[in-house]
Protein backbone atom coordinates (compact mmCIF):
# COMPACT_ATOMS: atom_id res chain seq x y z
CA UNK A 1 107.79 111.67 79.02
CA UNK A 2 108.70 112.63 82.45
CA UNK A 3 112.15 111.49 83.98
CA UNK A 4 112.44 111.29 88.11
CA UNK A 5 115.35 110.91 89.86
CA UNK A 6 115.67 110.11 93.72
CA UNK A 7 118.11 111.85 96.31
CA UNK A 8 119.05 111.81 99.18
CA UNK A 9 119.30 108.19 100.74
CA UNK A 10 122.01 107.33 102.91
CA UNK A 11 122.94 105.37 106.44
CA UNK A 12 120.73 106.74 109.43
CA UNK A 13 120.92 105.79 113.09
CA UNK A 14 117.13 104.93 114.61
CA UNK A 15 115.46 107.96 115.35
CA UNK A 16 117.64 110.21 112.99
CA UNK A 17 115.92 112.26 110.15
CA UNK A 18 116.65 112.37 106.42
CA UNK A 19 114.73 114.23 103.57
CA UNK A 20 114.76 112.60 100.15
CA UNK A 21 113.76 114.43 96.96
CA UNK A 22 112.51 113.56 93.49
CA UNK A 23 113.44 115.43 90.75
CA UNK A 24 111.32 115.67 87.86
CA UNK A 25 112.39 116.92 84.02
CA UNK A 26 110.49 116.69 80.60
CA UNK A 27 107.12 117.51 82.27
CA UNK A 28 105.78 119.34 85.29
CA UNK A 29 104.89 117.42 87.89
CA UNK A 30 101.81 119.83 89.28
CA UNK A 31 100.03 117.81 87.35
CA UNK A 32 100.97 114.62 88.35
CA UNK A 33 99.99 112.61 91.19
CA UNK A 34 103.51 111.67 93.02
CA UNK A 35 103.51 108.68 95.21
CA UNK A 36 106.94 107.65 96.99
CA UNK A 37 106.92 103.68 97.26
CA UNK A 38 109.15 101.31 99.08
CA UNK A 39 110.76 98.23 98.60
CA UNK A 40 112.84 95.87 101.24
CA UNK A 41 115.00 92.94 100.49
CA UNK A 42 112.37 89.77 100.24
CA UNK A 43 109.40 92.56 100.54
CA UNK A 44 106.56 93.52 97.61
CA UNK A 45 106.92 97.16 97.24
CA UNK A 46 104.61 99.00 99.06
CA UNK A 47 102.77 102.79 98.80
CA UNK A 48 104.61 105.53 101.65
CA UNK A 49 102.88 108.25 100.87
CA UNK A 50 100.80 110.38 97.91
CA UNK A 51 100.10 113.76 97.23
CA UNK A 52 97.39 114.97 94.13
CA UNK A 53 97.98 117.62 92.35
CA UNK A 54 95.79 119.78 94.82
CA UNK A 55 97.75 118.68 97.60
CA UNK A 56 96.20 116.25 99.28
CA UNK A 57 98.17 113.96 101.18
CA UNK A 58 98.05 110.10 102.16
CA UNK A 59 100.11 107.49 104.09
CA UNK A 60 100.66 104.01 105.11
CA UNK A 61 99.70 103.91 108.62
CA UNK A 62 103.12 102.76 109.37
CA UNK A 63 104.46 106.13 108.65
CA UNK A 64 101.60 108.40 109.91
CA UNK A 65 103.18 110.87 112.27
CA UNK A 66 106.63 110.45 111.11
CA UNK A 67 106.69 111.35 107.15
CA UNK A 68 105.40 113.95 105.29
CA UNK A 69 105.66 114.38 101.43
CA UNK A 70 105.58 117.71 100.00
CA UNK A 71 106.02 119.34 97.11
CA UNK A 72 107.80 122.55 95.61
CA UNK A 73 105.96 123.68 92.13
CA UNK A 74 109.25 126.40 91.26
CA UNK A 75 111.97 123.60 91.79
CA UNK A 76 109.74 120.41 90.00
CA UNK A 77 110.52 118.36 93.25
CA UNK A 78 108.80 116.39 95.47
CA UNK A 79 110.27 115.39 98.90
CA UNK A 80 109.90 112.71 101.38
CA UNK A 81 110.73 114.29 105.20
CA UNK A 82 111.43 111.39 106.99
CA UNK A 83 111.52 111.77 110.85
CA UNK A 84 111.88 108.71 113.91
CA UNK A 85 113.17 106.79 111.40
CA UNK A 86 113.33 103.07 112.55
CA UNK A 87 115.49 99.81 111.40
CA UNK A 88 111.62 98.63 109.32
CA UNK A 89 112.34 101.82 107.25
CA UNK A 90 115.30 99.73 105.85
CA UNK A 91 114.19 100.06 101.63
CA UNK A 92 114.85 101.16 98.76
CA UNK A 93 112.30 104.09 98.52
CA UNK A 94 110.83 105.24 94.49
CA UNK A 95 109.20 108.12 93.52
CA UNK A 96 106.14 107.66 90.70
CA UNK A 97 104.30 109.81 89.06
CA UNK A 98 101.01 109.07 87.75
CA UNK A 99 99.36 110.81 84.99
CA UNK A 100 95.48 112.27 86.00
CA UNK A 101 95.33 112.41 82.22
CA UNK A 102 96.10 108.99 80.39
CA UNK A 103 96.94 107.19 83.49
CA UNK A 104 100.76 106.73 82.42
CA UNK A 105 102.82 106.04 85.05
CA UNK A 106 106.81 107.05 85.48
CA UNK A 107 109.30 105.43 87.74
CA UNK A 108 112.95 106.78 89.26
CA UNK A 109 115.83 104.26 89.97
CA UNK A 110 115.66 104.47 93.41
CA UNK A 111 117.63 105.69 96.45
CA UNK A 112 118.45 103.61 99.71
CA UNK A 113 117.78 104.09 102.90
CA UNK A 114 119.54 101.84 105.68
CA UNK A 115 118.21 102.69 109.22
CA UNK A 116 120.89 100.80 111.67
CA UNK A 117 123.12 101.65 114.76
């Protein structure tokens, strides 16, 4: 079982910055391929951003340019840099992580991010 947990959401002004992190326990998360997901009021939730487990990276064009996910092996995280944020980015953003092995998947709760003046 792996357990995630989001960080790190909060009220932004358009064009501010914020960094959110998912913390993983129970299992490493090398292994894992991480996606962080969105969701906004009336929306489907959608695919941000990936990274494997060799560290290859992949976003929604919507965010090309302006987010980055990483991740940090020592500390079990993986983080969202969010940069130029803009109102659209309004959602509740998820972590997942996907097993390469048996395909299980693992959800966090959440964190919000409100991007308004």
């Amino acid at each position: 079982q792996v357990q995630l947990v989001e960080s790190g959401g909060r009220l932004v002004q358009p064009g501010g910055s914020l960094r959110l992190s998912c913390a993983g326990s129970g299992r490493a998360l090398s292994s894992y391929l991480m996606g962080w997901y969105r969701q906004a009021p009336g929306k489907e939730r959608e695919v941000v951003a990936t990274i494997t487990s060799g560290d290859s990276t992949n976003y929604v064009d919507s965010v090309k340019g302006r987010f980055a996910v990483s991740r940090d092996i020592a500390k079990n995280t993986v983080y969202l840099q969010m940069s130029n944020l803009k109102p659209e980015d309004t959602a509740v953003y998820y972590c997942k992580a996907k097993s390469v092995f048996n395909l299980n998947e693992y959800w966090g709760q959440g964190t919000q991010v409100t991007v308004s003046s």
